[in-house]
Protein backbone atom coordinates (compact mmCIF):
# COMPACT_ATOMS: atom_id res chain seq x y z
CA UNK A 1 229.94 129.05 159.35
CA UNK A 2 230.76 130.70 156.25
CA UNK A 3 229.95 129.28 152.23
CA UNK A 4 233.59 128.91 151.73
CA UNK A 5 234.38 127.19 154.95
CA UNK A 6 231.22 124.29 153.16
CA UNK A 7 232.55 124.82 150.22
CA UNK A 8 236.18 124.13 151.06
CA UNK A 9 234.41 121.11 153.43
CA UNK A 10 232.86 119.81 150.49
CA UNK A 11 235.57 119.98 148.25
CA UNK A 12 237.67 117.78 150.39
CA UNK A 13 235.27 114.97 149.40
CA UNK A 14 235.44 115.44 145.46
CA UNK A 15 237.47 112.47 145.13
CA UNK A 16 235.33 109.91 147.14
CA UNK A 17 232.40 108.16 145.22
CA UNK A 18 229.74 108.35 147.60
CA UNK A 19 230.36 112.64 147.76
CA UNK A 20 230.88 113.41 144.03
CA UNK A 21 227.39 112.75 142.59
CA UNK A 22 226.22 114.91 145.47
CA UNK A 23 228.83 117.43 145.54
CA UNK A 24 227.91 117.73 141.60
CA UNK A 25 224.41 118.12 142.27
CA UNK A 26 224.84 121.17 144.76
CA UNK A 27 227.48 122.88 142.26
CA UNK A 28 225.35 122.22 138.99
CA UNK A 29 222.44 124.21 141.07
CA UNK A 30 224.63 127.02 142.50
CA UNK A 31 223.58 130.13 140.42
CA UNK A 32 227.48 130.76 140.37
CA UNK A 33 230.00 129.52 137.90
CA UNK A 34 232.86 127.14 140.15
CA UNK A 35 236.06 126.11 137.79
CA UNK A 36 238.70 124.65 139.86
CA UNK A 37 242.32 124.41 138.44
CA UNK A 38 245.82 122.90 139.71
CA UNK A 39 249.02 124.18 139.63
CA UNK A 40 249.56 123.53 136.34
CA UNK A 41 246.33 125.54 135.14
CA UNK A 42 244.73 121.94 134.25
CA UNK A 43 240.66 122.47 134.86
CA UNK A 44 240.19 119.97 137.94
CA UNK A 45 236.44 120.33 137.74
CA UNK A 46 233.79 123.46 136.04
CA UNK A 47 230.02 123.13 136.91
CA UNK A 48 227.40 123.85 134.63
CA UNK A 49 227.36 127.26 134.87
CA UNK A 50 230.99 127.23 134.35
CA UNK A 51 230.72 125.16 130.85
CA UNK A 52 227.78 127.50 129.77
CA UNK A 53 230.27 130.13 130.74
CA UNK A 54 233.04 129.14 128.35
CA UNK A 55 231.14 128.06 125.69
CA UNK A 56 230.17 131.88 124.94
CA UNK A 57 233.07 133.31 126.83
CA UNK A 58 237.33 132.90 128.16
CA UNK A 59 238.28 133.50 131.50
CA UNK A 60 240.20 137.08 131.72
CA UNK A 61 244.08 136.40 131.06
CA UNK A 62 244.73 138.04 134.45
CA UNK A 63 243.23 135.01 136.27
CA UNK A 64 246.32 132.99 134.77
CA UNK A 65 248.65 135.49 136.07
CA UNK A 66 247.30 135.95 139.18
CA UNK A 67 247.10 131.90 139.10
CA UNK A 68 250.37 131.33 138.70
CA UNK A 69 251.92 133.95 141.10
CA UNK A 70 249.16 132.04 143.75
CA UNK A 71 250.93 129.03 143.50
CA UNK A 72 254.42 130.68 143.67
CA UNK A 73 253.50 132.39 146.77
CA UNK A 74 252.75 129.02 147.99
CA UNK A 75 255.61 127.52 147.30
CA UNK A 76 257.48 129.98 149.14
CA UNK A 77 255.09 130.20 151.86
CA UNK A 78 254.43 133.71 151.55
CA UNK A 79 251.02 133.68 150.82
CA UNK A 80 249.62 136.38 153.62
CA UNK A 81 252.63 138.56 152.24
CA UNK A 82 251.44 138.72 148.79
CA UNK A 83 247.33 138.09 149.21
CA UNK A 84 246.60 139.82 152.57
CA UNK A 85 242.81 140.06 151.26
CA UNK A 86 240.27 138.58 149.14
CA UNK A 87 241.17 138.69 145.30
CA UNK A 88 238.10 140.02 143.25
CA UNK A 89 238.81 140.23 139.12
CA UNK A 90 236.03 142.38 137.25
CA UNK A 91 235.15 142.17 133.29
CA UNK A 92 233.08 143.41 131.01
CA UNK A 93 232.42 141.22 127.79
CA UNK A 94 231.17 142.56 124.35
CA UNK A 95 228.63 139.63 123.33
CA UNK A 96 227.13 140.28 127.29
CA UNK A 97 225.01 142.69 128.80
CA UNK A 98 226.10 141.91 131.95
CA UNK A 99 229.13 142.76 133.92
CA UNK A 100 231.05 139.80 135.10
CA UNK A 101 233.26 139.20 138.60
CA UNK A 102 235.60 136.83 139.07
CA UNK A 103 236.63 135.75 142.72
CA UNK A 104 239.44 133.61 143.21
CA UNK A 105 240.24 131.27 146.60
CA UNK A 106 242.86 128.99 147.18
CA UNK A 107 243.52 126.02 148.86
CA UNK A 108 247.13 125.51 150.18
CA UNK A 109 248.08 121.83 151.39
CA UNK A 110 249.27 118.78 150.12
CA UNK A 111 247.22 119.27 147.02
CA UNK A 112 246.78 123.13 146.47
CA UNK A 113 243.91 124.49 144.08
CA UNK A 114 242.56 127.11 142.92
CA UNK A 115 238.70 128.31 142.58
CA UNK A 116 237.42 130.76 140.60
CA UNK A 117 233.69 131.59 141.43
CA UNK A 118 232.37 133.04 137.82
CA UNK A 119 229.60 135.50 139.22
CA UNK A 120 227.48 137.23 136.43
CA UNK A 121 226.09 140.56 137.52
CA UNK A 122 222.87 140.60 135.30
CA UNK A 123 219.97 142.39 134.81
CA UNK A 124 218.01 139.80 136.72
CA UNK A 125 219.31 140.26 139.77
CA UNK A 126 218.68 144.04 139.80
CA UNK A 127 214.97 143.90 139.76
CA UNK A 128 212.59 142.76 142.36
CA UNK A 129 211.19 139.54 140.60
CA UNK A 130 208.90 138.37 143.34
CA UNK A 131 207.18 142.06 143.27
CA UNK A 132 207.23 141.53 139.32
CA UNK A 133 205.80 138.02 139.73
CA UNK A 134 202.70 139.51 141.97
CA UNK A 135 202.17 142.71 139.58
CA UNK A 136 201.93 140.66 136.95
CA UNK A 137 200.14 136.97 138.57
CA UNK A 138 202.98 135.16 136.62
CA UNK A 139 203.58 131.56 137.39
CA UNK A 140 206.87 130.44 139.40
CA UNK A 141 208.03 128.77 136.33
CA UNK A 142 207.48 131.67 134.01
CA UNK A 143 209.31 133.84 136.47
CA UNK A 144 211.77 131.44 135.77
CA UNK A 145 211.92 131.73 132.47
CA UNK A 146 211.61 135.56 132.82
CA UNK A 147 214.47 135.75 134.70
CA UNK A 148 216.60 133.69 132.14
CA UNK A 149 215.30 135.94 129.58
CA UNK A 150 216.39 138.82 130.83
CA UNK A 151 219.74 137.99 131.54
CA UNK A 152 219.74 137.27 127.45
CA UNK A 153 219.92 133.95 127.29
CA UNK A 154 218.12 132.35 124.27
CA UNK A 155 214.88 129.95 124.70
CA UNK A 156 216.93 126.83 123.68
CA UNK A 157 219.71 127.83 126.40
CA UNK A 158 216.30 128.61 129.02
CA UNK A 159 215.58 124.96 127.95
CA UNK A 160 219.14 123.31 128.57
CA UNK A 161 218.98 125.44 131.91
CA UNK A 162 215.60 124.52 133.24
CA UNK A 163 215.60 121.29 131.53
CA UNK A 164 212.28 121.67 129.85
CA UNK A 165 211.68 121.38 126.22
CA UNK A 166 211.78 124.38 123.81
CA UNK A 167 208.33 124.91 123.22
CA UNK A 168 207.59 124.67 126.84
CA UNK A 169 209.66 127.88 127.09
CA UNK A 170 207.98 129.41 124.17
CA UNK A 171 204.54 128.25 125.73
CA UNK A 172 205.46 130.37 129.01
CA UNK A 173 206.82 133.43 126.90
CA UNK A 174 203.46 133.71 125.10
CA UNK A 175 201.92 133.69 128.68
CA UNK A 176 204.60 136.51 130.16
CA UNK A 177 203.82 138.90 127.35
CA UNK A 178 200.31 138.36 127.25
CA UNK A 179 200.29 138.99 131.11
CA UNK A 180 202.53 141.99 131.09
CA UNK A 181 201.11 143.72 127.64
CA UNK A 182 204.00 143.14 125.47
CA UNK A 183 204.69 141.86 122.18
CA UNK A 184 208.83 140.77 122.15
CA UNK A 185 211.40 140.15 124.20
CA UNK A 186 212.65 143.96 123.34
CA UNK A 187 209.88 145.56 124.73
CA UNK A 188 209.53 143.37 127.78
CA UNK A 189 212.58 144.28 128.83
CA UNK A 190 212.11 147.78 127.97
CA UNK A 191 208.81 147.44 130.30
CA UNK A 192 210.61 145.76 133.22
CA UNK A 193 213.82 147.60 133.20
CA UNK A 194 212.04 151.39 133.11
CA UNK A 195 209.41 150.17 135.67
């Protein structure tokens, strides 16, 4: 069973009241940005990752296009004529130091949609955290909060995100540095990254 045969599954129960407090618990924890639109480009539902995303960011203008020639295709019913294949948008932002991908699915029926899964490729997920978290004897949580870091988010952001307080983040960046031998957030990443 693949994720997007749950995750279409699940999104047939958005609407109900007993599914949507779950169904917004499992998307608020997915490490992937989920915006889902209708045919008229209206934003059905965005998780937290999502909001966090447009906050700092927009969504490429070629998701709009490709949007709208989605729901044209279904319309006509010639949807395996014009997307035979998975549709994968990639973009690189200025204020980010990661590279960004943007995978679109649709959902054709009575009510079609459209979901865009906002997946950031970061720093983070190149380097082998668990290995970093032994070298080191660093704490789950301030792996955590490592992690966070070096994808560039800022400690109030790591607060919002692991919904701890400020100084709590602070507390555990004092402990990463001391741990790894490092004054700043500069020269822990320059330690992790050339490792």
């Amino acid at each position: 069973m693949g994720s997007e045969y749950i995750m279409g599954k699940l999104l047939q129960y958005i609407n109900t009241d007993d599914m949507n407090e779950v169904v917004n618990f499992l998307f608020d924890k997915i490490p992937t940005g989920i915006i889902i639109v209708d045919k008229a480009q209206n934003i059905l539902y965005q998780n937290r990752k999502a909001t966090y995303f447009m906050e700092r960011f927009q969504l490429p203008v070629e998701i709009s296009r490709v949007s709208k020639r989605i729901f044209n295709a279904m319309q006509l019913s010639k949807m395996s004529e014009e997307f035979p294949g998975e549709i994968y948008i990639k973009k690189k932002y200025n204020k980010s130091p990661s590279n960004w991908t943007f995978r679109i699915v649709f959902q054709e029926g009575p009510t079609p949609y459209i979901c865009i899964f906002i997946i950031e490729d970061t720093i983070s997920n190149k380097l082998d955290l668990n290995k970093i978290r032994q070298q080191f004897r660093l704490t789950r949580r301030e792996t955590d909060v490592l992690r966070r870091v070096l994808d560039g988010l800022k400690n109030l952001e790591i607060a919002e995100e692991l919904e701890i307080s400020e100084q709590t983040v602070k507390d555990h960046l004092s402990n990463i540095y001391m741990k790894i031998g490092v004054r700043n957030r500069f020269s822990l990443m320059r330690e992790l990254v050339n490792q």
